[in-house]
N, C-alpha and C. Protein backbone atom coordinates (compact mmCIF):
# COMPACT_ATOMS: atom_id res chain seq x y z
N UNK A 1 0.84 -1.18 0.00
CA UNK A 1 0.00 0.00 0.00
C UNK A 1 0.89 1.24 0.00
N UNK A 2 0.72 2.12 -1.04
CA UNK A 2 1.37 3.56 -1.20
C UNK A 2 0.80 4.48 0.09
N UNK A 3 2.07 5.14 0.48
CA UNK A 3 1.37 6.69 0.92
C UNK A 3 1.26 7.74 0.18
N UNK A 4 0.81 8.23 0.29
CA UNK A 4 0.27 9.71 -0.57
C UNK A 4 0.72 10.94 0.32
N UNK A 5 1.61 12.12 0.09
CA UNK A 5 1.76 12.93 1.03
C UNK A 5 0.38 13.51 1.12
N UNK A 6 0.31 14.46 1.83
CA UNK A 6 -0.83 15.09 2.37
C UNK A 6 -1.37 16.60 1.59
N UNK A 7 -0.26 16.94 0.94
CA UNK A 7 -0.36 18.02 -0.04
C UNK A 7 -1.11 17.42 -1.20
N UNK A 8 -0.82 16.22 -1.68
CA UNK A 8 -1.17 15.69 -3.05
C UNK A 8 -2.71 15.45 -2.69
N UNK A 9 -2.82 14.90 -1.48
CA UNK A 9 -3.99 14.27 -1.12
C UNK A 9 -5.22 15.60 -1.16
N UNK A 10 -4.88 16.41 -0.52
CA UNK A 10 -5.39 18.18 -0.76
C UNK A 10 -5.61 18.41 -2.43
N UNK A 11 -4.35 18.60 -3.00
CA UNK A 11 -4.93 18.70 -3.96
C UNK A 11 -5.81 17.86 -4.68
N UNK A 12 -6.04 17.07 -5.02
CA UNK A 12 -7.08 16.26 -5.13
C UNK A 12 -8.19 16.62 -5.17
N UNK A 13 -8.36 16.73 -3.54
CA UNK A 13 -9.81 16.90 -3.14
C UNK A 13 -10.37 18.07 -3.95
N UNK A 14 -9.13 19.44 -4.02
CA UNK A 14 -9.28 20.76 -4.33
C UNK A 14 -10.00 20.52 -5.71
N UNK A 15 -8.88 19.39 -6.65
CA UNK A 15 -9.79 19.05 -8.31
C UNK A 15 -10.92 19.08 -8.17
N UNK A 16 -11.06 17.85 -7.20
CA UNK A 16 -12.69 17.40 -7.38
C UNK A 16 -13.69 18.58 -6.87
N UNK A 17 -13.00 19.22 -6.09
CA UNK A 17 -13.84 20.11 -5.79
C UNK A 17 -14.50 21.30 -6.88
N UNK A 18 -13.49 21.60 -7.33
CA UNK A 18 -13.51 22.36 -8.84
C UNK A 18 -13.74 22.33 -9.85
N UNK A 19 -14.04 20.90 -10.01
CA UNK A 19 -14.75 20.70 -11.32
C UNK A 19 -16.27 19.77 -10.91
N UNK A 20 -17.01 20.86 -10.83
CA UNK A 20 -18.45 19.90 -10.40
C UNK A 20 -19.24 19.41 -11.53
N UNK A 21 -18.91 19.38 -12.62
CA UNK A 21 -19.26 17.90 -13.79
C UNK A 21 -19.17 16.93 -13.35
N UNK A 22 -17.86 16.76 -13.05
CA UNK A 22 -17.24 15.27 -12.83
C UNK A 22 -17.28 14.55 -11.73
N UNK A 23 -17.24 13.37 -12.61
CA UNK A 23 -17.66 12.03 -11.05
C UNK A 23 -16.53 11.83 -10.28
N UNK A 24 -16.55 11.38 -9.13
CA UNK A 24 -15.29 10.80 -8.59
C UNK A 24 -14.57 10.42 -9.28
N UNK A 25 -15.41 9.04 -9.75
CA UNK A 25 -14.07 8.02 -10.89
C UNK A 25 -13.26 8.82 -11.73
N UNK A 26 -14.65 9.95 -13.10
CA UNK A 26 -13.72 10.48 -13.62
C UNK A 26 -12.43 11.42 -13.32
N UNK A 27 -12.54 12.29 -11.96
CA UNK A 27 -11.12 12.24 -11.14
C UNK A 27 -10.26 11.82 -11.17
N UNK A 28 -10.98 10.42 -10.89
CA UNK A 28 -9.60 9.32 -10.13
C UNK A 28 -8.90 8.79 -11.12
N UNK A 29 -9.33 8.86 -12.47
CA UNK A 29 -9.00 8.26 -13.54
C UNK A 29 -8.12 9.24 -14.34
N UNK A 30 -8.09 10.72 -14.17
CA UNK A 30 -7.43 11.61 -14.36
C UNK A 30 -6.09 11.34 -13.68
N UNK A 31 -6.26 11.86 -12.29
CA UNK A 31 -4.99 11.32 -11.80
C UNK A 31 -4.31 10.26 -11.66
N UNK A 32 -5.24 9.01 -12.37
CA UNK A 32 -4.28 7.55 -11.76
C UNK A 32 -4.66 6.80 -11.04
N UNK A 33 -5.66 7.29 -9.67
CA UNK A 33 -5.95 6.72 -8.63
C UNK A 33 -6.77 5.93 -8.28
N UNK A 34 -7.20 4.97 -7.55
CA UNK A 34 -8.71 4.82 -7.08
C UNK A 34 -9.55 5.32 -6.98
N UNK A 35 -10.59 4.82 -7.11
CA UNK A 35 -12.08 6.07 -7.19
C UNK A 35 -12.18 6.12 -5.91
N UNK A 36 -11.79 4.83 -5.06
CA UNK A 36 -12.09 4.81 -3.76
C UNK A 36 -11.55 5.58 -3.14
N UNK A 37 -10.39 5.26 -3.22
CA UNK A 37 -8.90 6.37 -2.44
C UNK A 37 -9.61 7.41 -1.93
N UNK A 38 -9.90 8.25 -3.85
CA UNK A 38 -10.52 9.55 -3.63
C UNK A 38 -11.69 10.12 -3.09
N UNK A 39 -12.53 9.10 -3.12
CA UNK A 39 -13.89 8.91 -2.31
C UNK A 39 -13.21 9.02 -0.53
N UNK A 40 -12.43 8.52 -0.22
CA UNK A 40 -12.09 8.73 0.94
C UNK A 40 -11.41 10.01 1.53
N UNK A 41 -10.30 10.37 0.90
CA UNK A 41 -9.88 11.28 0.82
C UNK A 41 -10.61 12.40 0.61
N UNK A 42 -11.85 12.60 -0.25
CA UNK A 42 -12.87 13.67 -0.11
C UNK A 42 -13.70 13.82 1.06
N UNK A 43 -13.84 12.23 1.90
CA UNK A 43 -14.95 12.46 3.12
C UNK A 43 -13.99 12.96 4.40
N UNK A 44 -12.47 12.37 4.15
CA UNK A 44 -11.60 12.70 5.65
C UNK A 44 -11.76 14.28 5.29
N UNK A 45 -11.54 14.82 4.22
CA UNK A 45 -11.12 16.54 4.21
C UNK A 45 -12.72 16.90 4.31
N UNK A 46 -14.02 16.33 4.79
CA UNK A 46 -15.06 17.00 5.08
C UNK A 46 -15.22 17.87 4.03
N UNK A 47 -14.81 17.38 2.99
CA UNK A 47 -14.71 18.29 1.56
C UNK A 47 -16.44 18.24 0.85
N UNK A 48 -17.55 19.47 0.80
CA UNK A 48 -18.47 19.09 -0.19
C UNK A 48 -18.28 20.27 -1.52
N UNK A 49 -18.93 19.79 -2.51
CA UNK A 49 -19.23 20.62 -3.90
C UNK A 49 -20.48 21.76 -3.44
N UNK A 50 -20.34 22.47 -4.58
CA UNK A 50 -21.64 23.45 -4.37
C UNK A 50 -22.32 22.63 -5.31
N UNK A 51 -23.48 22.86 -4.42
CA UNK A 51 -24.97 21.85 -4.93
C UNK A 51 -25.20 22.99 -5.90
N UNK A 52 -25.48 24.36 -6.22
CA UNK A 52 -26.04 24.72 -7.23
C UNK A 52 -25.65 26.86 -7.27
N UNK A 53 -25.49 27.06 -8.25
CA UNK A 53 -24.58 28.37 -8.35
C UNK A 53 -25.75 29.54 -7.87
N UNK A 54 -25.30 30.75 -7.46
CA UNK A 54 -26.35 31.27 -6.62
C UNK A 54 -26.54 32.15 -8.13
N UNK A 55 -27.70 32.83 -7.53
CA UNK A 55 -28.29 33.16 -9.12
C UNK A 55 -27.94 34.91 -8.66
N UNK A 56 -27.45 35.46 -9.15
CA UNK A 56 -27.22 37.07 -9.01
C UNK A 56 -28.05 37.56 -10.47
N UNK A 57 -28.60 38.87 -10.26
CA UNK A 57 -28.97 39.46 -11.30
C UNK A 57 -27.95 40.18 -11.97
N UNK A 58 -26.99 40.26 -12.94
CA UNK A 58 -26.43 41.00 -13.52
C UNK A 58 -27.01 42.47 -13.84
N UNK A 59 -25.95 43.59 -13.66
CA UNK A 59 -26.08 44.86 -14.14
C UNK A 59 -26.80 44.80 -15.93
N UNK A 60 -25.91 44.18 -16.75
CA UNK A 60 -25.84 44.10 -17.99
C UNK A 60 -25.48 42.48 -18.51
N UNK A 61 -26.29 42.06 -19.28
CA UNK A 61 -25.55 40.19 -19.99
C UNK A 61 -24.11 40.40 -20.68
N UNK A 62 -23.55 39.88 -20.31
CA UNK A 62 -21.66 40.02 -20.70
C UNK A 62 -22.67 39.68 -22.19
N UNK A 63 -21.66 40.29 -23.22
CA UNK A 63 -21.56 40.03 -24.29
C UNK A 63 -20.54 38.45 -24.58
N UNK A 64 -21.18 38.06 -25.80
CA UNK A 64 -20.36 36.98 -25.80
C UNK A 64 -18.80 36.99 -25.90
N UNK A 65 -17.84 38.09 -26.07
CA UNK A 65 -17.11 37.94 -26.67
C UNK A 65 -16.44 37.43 -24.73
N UNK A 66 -17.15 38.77 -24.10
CA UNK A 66 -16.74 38.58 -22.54
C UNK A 66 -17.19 37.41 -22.09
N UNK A 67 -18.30 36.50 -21.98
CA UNK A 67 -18.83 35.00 -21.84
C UNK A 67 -17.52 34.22 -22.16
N UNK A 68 -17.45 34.71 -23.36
CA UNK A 68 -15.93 33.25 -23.81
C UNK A 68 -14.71 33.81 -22.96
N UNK A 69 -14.69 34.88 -22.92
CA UNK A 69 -13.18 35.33 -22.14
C UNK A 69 -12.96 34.63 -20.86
N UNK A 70 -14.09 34.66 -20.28
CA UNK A 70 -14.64 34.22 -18.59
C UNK A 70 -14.48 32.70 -19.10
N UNK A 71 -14.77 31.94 -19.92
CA UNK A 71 -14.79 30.53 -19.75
C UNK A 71 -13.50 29.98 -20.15
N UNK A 72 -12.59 31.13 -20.90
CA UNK A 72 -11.49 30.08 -21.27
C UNK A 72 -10.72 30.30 -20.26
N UNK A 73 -10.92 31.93 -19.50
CA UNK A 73 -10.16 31.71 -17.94
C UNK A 73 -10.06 30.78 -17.46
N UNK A 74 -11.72 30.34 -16.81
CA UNK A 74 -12.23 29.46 -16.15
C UNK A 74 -10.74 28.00 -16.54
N UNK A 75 -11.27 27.81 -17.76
CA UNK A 75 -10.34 26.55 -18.08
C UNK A 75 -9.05 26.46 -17.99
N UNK A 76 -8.34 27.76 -18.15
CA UNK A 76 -7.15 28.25 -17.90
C UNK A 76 -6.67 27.35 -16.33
N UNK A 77 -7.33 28.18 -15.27
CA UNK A 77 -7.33 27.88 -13.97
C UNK A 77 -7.20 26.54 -13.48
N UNK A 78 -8.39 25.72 -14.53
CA UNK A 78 -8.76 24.30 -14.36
C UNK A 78 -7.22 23.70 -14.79
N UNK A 79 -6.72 23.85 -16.07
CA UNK A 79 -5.34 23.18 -16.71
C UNK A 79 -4.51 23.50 -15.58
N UNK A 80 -4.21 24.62 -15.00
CA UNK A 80 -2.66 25.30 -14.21
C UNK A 80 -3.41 24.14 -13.15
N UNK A 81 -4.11 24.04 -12.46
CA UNK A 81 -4.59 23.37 -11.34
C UNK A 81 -3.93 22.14 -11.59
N UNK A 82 -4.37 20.99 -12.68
CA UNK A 82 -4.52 19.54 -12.84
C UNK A 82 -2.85 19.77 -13.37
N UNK A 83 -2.50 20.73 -13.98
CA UNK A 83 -0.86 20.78 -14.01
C UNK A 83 -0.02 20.53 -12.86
N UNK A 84 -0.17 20.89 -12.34
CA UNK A 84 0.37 21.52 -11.08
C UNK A 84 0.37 20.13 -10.23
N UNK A 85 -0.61 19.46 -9.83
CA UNK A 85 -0.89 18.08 -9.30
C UNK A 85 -0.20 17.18 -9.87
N UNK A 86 -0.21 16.77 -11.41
CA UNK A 86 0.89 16.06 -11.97
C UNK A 86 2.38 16.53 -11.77
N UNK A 87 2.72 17.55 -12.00
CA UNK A 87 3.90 17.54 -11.53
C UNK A 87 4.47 16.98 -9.99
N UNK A 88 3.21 17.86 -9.26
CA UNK A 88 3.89 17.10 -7.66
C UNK A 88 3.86 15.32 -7.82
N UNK A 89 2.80 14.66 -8.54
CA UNK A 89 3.03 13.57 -8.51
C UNK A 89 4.05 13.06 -9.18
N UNK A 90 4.44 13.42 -10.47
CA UNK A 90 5.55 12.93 -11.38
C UNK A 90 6.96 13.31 -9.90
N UNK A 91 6.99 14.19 -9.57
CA UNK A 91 7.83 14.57 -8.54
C UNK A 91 8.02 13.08 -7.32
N UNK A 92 6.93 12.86 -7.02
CA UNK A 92 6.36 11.90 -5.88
C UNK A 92 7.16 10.92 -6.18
N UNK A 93 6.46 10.55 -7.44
CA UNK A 93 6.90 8.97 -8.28
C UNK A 93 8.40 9.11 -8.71
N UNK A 94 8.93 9.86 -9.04
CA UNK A 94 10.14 9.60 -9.47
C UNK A 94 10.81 9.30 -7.99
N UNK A 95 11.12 10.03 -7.06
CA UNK A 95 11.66 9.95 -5.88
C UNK A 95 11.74 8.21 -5.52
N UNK A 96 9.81 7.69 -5.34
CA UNK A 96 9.72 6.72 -5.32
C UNK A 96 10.64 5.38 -5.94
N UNK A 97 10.73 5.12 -7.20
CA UNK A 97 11.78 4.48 -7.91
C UNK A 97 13.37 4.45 -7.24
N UNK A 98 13.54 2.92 -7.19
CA UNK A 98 15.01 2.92 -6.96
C UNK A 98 15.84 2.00 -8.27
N UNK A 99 16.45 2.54 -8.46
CA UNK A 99 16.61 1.66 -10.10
C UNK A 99 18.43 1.03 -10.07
């Protein structure tokens, strides 16, 4: 049985937290892991999703050009995030190896 440091394990949760499409598995299958693992690791960090986005009235409807600007941020954020986790793991795993 692997340990997982406790940073990696955080981030994790942080993914799943951040992307509320996705299922556990598909998570766990992102990073590599068990669905279970991560299923666990989401209930120890008392970690939940937002059940549903609060509805604000806007001043004005962003124009689309601003809609797309805001979503490729959005995705921006999402990539540097799931980047960022692979590296600490590629980091993890290499250490791991004794060759």
């Amino acid at each position: 049985m692997k340990n997982c440091p406790p940073q990696s394990k955080a981030d994790s949760v942080a993914l799943y937290q951040s992307w509320p499409e996705a299922t556990i598995g598909q998570v766990a299958a992102d990073l590599g892991s068990n669905p279970e693992t991560l299923r666990n690791w989401v209930r120890a960090a008392g970690a939940s999703r937002p059940r549903g986005r609060r509805t604000e009235v806007p001043a004005k409807p962003p124009t689309p050009l601003e809609a797309e600007n805001a979503a490729l941020r959005k995705k921006v954020r999402e990539l540097e995030e799931e980047r960022e986790i692979l590296r600490k793991a590629a980091k993890y795993f290499t250490g791991e190896t004794r060759w």
